[in-house]
Protein backbone atom coordinates (compact mmCIF):
# COMPACT_ATOMS: atom_id res chain seq x y z
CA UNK A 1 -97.80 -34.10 89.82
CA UNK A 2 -94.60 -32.94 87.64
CA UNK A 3 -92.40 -30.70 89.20
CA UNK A 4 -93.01 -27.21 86.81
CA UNK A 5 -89.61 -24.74 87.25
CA UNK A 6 -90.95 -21.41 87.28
CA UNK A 7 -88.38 -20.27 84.61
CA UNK A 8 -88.90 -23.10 82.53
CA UNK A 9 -92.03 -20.86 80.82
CA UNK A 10 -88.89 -18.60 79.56
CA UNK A 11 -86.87 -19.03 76.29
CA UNK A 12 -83.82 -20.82 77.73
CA UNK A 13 -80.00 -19.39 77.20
CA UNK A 14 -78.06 -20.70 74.83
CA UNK A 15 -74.91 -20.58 77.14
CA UNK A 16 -74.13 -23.87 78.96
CA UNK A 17 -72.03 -23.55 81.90
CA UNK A 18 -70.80 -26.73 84.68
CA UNK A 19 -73.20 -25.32 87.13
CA UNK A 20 -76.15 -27.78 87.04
CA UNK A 21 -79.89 -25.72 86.78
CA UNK A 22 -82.12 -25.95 90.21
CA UNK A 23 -85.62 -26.02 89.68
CA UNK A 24 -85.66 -22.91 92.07
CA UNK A 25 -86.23 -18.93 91.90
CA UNK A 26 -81.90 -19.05 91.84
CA UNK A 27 -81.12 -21.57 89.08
CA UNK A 28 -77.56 -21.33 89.32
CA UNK A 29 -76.15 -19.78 92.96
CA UNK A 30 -72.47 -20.05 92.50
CA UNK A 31 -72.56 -18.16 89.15
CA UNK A 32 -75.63 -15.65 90.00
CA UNK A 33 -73.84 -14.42 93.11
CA UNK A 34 -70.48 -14.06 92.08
CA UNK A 35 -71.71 -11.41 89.76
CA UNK A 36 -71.68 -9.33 92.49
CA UNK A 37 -67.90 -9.13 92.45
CA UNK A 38 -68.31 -6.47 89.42
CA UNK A 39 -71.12 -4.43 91.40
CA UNK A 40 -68.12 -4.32 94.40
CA UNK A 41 -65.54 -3.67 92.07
CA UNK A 42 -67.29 -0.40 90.87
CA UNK A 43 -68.31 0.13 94.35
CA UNK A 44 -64.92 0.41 95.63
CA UNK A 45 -63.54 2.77 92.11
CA UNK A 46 -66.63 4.96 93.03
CA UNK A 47 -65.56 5.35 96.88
CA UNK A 48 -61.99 5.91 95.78
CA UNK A 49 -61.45 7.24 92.82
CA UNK A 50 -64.92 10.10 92.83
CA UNK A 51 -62.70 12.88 91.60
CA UNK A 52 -61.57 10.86 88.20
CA UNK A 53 -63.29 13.04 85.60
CA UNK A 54 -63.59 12.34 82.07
CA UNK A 55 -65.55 9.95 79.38
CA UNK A 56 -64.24 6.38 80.73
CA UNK A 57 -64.36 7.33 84.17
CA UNK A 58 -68.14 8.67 83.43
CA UNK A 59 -69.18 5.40 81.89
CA UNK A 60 -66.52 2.03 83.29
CA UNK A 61 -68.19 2.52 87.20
CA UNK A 62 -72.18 2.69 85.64
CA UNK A 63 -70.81 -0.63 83.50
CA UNK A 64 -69.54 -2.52 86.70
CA UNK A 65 -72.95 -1.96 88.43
CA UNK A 66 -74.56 -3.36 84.91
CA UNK A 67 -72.32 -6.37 85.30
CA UNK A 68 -73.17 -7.11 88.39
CA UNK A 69 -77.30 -6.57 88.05
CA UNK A 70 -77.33 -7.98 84.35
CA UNK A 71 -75.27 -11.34 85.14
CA UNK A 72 -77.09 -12.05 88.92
CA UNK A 73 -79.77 -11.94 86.81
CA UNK A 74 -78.32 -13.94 83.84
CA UNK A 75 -77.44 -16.78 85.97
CA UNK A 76 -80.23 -16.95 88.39
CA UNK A 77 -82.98 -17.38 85.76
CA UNK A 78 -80.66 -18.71 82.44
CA UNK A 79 -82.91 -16.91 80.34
CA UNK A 80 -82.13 -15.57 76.80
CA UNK A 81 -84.06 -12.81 77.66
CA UNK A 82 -81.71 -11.85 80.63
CA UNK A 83 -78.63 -13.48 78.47
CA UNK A 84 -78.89 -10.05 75.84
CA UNK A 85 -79.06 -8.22 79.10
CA UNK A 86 -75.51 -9.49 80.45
CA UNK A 87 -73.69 -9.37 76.89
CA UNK A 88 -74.96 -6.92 76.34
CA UNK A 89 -73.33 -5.45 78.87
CA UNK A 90 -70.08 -6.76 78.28
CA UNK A 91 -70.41 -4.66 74.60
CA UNK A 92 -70.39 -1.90 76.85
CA UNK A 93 -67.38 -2.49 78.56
CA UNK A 94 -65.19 -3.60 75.26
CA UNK A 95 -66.62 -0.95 73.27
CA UNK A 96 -65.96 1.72 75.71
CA UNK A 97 -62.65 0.35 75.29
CA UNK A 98 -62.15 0.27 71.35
CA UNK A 99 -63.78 3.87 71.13
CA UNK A 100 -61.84 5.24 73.89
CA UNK A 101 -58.50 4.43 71.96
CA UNK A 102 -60.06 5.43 68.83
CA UNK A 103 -60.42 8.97 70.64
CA UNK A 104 -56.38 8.61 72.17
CA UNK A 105 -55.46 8.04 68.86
CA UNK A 106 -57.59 11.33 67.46
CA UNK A 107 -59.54 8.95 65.08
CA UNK A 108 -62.68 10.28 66.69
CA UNK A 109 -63.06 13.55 68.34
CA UNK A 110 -64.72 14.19 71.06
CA UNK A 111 -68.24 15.01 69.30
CA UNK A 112 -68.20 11.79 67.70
CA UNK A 113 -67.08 9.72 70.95
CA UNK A 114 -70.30 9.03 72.42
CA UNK A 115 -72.70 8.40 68.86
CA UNK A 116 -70.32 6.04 68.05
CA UNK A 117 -70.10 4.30 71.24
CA UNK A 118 -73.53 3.64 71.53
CA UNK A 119 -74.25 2.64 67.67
CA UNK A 120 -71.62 0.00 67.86
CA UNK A 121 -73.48 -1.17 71.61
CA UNK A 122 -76.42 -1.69 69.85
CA UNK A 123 -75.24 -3.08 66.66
CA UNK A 124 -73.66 -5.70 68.58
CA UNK A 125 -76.36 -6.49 70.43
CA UNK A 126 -78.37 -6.70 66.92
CA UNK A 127 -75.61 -9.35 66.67
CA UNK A 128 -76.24 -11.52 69.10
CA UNK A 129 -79.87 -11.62 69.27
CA UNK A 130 -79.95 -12.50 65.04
CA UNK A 131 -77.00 -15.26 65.93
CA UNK A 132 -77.46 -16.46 68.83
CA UNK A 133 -76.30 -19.66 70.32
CA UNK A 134 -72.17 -18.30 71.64
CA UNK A 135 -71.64 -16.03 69.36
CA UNK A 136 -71.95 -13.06 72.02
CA UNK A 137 -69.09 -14.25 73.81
CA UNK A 138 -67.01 -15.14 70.90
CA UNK A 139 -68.02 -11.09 69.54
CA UNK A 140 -66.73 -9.38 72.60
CA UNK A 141 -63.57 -11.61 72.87
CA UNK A 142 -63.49 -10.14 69.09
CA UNK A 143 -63.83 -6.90 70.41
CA UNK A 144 -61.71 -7.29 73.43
CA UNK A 145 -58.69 -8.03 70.37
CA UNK A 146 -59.77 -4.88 68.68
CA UNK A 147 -59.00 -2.95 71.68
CA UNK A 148 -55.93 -4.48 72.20
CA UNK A 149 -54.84 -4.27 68.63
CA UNK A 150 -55.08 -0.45 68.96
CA UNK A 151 -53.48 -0.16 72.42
CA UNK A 152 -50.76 -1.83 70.96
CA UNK A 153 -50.66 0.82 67.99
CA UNK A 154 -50.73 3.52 70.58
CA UNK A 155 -47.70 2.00 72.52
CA UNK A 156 -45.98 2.24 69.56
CA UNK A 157 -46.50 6.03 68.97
CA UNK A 158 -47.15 7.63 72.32
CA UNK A 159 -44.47 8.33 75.28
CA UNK A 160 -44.53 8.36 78.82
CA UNK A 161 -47.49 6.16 79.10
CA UNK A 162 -47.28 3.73 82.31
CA UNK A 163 -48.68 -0.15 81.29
CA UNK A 164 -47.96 -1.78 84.47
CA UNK A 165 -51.97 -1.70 85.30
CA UNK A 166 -52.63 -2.60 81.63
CA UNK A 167 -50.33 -5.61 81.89
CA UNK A 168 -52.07 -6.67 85.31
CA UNK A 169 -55.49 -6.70 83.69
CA UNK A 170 -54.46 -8.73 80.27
CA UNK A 171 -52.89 -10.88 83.01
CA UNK A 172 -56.42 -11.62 85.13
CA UNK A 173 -58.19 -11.18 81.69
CA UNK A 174 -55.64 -14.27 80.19
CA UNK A 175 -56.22 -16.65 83.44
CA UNK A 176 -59.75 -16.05 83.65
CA UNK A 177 -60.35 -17.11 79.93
CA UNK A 178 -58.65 -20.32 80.44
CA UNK A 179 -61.05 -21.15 83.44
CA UNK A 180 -63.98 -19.75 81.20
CA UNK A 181 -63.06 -22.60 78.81
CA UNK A 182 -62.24 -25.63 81.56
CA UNK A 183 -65.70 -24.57 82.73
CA UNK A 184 -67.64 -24.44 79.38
CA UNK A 185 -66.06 -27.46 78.07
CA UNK A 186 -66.81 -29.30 81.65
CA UNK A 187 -62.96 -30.33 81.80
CA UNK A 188 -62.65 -29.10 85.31
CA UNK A 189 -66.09 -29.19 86.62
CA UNK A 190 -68.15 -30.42 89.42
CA UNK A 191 -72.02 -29.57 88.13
CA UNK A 192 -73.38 -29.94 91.68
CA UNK A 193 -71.01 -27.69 93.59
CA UNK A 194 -72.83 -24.31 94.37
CA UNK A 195 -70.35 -22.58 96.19
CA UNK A 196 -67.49 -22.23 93.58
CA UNK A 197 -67.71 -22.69 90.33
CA UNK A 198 -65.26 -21.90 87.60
CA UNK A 199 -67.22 -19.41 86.33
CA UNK A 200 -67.91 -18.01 89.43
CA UNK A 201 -63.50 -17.70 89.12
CA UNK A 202 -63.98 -16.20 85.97
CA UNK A 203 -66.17 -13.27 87.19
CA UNK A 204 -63.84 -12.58 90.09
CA UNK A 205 -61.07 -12.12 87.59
CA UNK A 206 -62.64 -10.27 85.24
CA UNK A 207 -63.83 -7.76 88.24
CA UNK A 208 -59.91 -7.26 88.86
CA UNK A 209 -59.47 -6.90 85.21
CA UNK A 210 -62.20 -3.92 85.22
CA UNK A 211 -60.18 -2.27 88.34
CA UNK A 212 -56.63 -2.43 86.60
CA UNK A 213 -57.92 -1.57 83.39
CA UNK A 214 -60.08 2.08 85.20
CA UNK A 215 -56.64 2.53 86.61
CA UNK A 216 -54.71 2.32 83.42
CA UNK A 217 -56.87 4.47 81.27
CA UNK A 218 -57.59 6.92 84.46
CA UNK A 219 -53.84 8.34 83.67
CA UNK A 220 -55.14 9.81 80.33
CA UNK A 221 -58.30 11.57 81.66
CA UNK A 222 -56.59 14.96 81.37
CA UNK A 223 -54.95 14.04 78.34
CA UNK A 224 -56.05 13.55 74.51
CA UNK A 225 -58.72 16.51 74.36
CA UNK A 226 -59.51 17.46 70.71
């Protein structure tokens, strides 16, 4: 009798990583548990930085604990289903990021701040599910740029601001894309190693690229009120 894969009766993911699929209840261990790196990463900003106030700080440690649940889940089933789920939550964390500047630059006030957060959340998510196949991905790197983009605007026209964190986390954020494409494209990749994986590489990075970023936008919690 065929072997059946219990989450073979699920609409598969259209992401395709090195990591070979088990037929098991964890299809892909290496990438499933490394999520957790984003669930200790908001862990340890929780423990230590609990007297941060403001919108990001309200919002960036909830989003690392997302990370972590959504993409454990992600990778141990590879289900579409559970694929919205983890981009999804990754819209969280770049438009938290876009909107946030909007606000330093008084674009938005801070009525608008949270309306338009969640709008464009769910009108990228709209996104992905209509598209499919990578375009998630590809739409928050998009996104990522947009943030950038106005960070850079803001360097330009605000003083006394400290980017030594912010240059740390393009840093980890720059590395960890590279390995994100070795792994992808299966130039550097060894299917049936379940231990480390480049993606699992690229969630580690992108966990220290949360941190740095919480610690360069936690300067401006008391700053920028409308």
């Amino acid at each position: 009798m065929e072997n059946v894969c219990y989450w073979d009766q699920f609409r598969q993911s259209t992401m395709v990583f090195c990591e070979e699929r088990l037929c098991s209840l964890i299809v892909q261990p290496s990438n499933a548990f490394s999520s957790f790196f984003f669930a200790l990463v908001g862990l340890y900003l929780h423990l230590k930085y609990r007297q941060h106030k403001g919108e990001l700080i309200r919002i960036i440690i909830p989003i690392c604990y997302l990370l972590g649940i959504t993409s454990f889940l992600f990778h141990g089933s590879f289900t579409f289903l559970f694929e919205v789920f983890d981009v999804g939550s990754m819209y969280m964390l770049s438009i938290l990021l876009i909107t946030f500047n909007l606000k330093r630059l008084n674009w938005i006030n801070d009525k608008a701040f949270h309306p338009i957060y969640w709008s464009l959340v769910v009108l990228s998510i709209v996104f992905m599910v209509i598209f499919k196949g990578q375009s998630g991905e590809y739409l928050f790197g998009f996104e990522m740029v947009i943030a950038a983009m106005l960070e850079a605007k803001l360097l330009m026209t605000q003083k006394g601001v400290n980017y030594k964190w912010f240059i740390a986390s393009i840093s980890c954020f720059a590395v960890s894309i590279v390995i994100w494409v070795l792994d992808v494209k299966k130039i550097l990749c060894d299917p049936t190693n379940h231990i480390l994986q480049g993606h699992a590489v690229w969630h580690l990075l992108d966990a220290i690229a949360i941190a740095f970023l919480y610690l360069h936008y936690s300067q401006f919690n008391s700053k920028n009120k409308s």
